[in-house]
Structures are given as C-alpha cells and as structure tokens.
Protein backbone atom coordinates (compact mmCIF):
# COMPACT_ATOMS: atom_id res chain seq x y z
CA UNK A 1 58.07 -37.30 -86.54
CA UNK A 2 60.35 -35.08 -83.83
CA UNK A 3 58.25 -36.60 -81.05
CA UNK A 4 58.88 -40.31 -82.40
CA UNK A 5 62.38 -39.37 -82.63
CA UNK A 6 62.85 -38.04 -79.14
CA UNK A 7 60.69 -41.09 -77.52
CA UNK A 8 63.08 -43.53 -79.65
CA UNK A 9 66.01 -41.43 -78.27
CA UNK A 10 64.98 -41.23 -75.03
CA UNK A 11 64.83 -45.04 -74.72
CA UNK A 12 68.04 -45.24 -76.44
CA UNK A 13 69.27 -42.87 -73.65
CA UNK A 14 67.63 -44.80 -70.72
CA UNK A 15 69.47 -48.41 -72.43
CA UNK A 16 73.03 -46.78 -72.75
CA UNK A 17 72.92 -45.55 -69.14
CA UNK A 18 72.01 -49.26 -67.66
CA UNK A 19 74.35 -50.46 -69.94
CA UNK A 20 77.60 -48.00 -69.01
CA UNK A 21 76.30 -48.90 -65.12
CA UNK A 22 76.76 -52.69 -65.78
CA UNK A 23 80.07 -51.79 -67.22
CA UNK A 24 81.58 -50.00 -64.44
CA UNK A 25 81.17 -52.78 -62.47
CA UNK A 26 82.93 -55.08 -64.30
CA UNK A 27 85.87 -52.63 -65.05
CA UNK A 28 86.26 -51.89 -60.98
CA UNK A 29 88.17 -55.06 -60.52
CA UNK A 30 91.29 -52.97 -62.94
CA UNK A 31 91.00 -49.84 -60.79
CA UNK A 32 92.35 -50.59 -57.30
CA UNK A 33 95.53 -50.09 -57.87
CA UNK A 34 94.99 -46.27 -59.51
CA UNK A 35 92.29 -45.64 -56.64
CA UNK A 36 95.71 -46.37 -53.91
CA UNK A 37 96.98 -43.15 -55.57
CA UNK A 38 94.53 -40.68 -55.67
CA UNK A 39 94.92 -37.63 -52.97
CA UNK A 40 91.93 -37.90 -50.28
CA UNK A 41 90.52 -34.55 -49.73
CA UNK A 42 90.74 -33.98 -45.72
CA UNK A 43 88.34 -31.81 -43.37
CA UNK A 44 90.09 -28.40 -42.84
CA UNK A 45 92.65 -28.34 -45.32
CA UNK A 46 91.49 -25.51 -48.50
CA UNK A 47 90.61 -27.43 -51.57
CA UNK A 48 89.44 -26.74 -55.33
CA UNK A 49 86.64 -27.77 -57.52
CA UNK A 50 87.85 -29.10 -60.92
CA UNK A 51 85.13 -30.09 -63.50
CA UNK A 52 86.72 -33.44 -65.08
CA UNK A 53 84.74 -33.03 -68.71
CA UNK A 54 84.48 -36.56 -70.39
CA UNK A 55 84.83 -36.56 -74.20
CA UNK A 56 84.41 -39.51 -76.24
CA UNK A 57 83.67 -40.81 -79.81
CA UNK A 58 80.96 -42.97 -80.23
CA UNK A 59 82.49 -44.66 -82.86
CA UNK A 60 85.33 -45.66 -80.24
CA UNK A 61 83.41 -46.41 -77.20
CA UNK A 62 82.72 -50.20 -76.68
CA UNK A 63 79.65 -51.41 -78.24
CA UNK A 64 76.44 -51.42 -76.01
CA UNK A 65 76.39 -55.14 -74.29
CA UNK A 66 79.97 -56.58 -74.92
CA UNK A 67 81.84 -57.41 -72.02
CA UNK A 68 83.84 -54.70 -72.97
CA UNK A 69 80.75 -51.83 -72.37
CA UNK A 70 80.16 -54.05 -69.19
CA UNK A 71 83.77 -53.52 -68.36
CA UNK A 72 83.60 -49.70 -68.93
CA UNK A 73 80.85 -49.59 -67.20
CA UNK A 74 81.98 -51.08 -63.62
CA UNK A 75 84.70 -49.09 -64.12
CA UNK A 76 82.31 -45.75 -63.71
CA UNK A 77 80.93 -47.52 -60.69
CA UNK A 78 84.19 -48.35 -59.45
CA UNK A 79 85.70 -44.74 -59.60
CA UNK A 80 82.10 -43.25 -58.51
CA UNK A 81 82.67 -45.22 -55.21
CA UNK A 82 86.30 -43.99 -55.06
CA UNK A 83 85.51 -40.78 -55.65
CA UNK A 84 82.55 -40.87 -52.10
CA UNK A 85 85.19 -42.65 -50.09
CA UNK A 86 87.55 -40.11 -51.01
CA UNK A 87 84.85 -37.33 -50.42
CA UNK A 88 85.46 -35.64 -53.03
CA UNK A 89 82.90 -36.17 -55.21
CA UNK A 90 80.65 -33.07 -55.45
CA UNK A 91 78.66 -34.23 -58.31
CA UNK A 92 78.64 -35.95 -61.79
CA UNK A 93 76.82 -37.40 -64.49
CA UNK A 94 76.20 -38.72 -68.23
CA UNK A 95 74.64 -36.79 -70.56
CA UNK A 96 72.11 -37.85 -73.10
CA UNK A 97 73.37 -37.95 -76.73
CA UNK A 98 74.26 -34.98 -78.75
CA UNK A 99 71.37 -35.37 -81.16
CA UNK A 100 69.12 -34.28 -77.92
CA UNK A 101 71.09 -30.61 -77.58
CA UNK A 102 69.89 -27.25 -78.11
CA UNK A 103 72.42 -24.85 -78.67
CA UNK A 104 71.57 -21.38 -77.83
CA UNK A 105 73.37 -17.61 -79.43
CA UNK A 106 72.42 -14.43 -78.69
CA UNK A 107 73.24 -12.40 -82.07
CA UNK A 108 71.72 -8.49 -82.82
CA UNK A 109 69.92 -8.40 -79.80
CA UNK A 110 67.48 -12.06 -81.12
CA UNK A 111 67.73 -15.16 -79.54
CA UNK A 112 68.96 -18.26 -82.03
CA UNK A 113 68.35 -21.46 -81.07
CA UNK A 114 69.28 -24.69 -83.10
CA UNK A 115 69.58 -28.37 -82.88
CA UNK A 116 72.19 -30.34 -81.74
CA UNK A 117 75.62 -28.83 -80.16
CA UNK A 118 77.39 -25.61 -81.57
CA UNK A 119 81.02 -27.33 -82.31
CA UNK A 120 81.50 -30.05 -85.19
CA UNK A 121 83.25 -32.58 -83.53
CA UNK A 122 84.51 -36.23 -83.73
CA UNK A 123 84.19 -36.22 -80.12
CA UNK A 124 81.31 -35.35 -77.52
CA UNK A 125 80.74 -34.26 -74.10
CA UNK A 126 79.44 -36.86 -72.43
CA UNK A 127 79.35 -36.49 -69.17
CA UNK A 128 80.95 -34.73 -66.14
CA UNK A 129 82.27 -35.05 -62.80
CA UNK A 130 82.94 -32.23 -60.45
CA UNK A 131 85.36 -33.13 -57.45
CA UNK A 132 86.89 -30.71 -54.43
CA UNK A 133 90.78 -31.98 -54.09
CA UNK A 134 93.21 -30.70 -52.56
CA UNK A 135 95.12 -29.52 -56.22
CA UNK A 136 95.31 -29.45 -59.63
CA UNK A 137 97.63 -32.85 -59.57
CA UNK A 138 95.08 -34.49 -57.55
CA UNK A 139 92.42 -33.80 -59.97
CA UNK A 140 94.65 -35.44 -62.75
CA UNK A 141 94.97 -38.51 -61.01
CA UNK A 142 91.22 -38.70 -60.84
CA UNK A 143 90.11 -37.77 -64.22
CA UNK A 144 92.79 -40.78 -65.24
CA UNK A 145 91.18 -43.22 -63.75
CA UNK A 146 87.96 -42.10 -65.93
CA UNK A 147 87.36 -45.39 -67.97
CA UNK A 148 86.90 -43.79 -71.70
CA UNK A 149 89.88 -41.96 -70.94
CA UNK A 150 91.37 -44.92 -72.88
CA UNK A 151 89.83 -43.88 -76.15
CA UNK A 152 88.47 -40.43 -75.34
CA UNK A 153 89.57 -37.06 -73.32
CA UNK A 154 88.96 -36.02 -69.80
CA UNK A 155 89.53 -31.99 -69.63
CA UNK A 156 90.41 -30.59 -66.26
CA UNK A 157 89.56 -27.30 -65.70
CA UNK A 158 88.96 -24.92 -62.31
CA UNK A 159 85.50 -23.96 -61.07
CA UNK A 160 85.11 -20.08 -60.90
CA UNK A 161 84.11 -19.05 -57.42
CA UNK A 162 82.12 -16.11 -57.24
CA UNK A 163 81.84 -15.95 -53.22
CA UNK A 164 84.27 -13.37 -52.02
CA UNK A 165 84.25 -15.78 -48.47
CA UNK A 166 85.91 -18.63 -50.34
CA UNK A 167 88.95 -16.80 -51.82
C-alpha cells in the first residue's frame, strides 16, 4: 500500500512540477517591471547568500492547469531567468509535497523518525531559492517577485558561513 502511495505521489509530483513550469511562463509577461528593480550582484563587490524559503497553502495555490497555475508558473520561469542574468542565482528548487517528508529527532540518545514534516501547519515549504546580492534589501526585492508570494510567504534569512576566508 506505501509503495502504491509513493508511485501515485511521485507522479503527482512529476505533473505539479510541469505544470508550475508552464505557469511561470505565462506569469513572466507581469514581471518586467519588478525585474528593472532588483540590485545586480557585480564581480568584486562582497555579497551575501540569503535563502528566500517559499511557503504556500495548497488550498490557495491556483489549481493545477488553469491559466492561472500556467500564469504562476511562467512567472517562476520568468524570475529564474532574472535571477541568471542578474547572477545571482546560486541555486533553487521545488520540493515534493509534504506527505513525502521524513522528519528526523534525536531524543535519549535513539533516533525517531516519522512521517511527514515536524510542524502542523496551514502552510508548507515548498521550495527554495538561494541568491548572493549585494544586501539584505536586495534579497527582499527578489523574494517579492516570487509568484505565490501573492497568497503564500517568502522568508529571507542569511546563510551561515563557516569559512573563516569569507568573513
């Protein structure tokens, strides 16, 4: 029965991500004027990593194959190719739904494990992008232009770096 589960969710996974790709496109057409604002990272200068966290509820997010998910969609495309022209884009990505988590607690020494994620939620961490800009307000201006920012939450928070040569 898990197995059947996981292969249904797995194609379930594989539709949602063609789908959110189809929508991007169509929402890049509403992004040009937002991408004009955004801070380009430039050679030399010292820069930051921010980890733009996209939460979102399901229940809120356009349904799968209305010109609205299209829209939402293109607008992830758009902002991904905004993001490479800026060169600031380190790396990103969806995640697969939260019924495929394993969340994991170290408690007396014994390793728990269970299914799904930790926190009871309305909304879930869906994805991630992690960009080098110059600041923190440059960061905001990108995780703005994050399509299901219109229904969901991007976080902003620092990367931790642990090389001494980089501080």
């Amino acid at each position: 029965m898990n197995q059947v589960f996981r292969e249904s969710s797995d194609r379930f996974q594989k539709r949602r991500k063609l789908l959110r790709a189809a929508l991007v496109l169509t929402f890049a057409a509403t992004l040009p004027l937002q991408a004009q604002t955004a801070t380009t990272a430039t050679e030399g200068k010292k820069t930051m990593q921010y980890m733009l966290l996209i939460y979102g509820d399901p229940k809120l997010e356009p349904a799968y194959g209305t010109p609205e998910f299209q829209a939402m969609m293109g607008g992830f495309f758009a902002l991904n190719e905004q993001m490479k022209a800026d060169k600031v884009l380190v790396s990103g990505e969806g995640l697969q739904g939260i019924e495929t988590a394993t969340s994991v607690k170290l408690r007396g020494g014994k390793v728990e494990t269970m299914d799904g994620p930790f926190a009871e939620t309305r909304e879930h961490l869906g994805g991630y992008y992690v960009v080098d800009v110059p600041d923190l307000d440059s960061a905001l201006r990108y995780a703005a232009m994050v399509p299901s920012a219109a229904w969901g939450t991007v976080e902003v928070r620092p990367l931790m770096s642990y090389n001494p040569t980089e501080q």
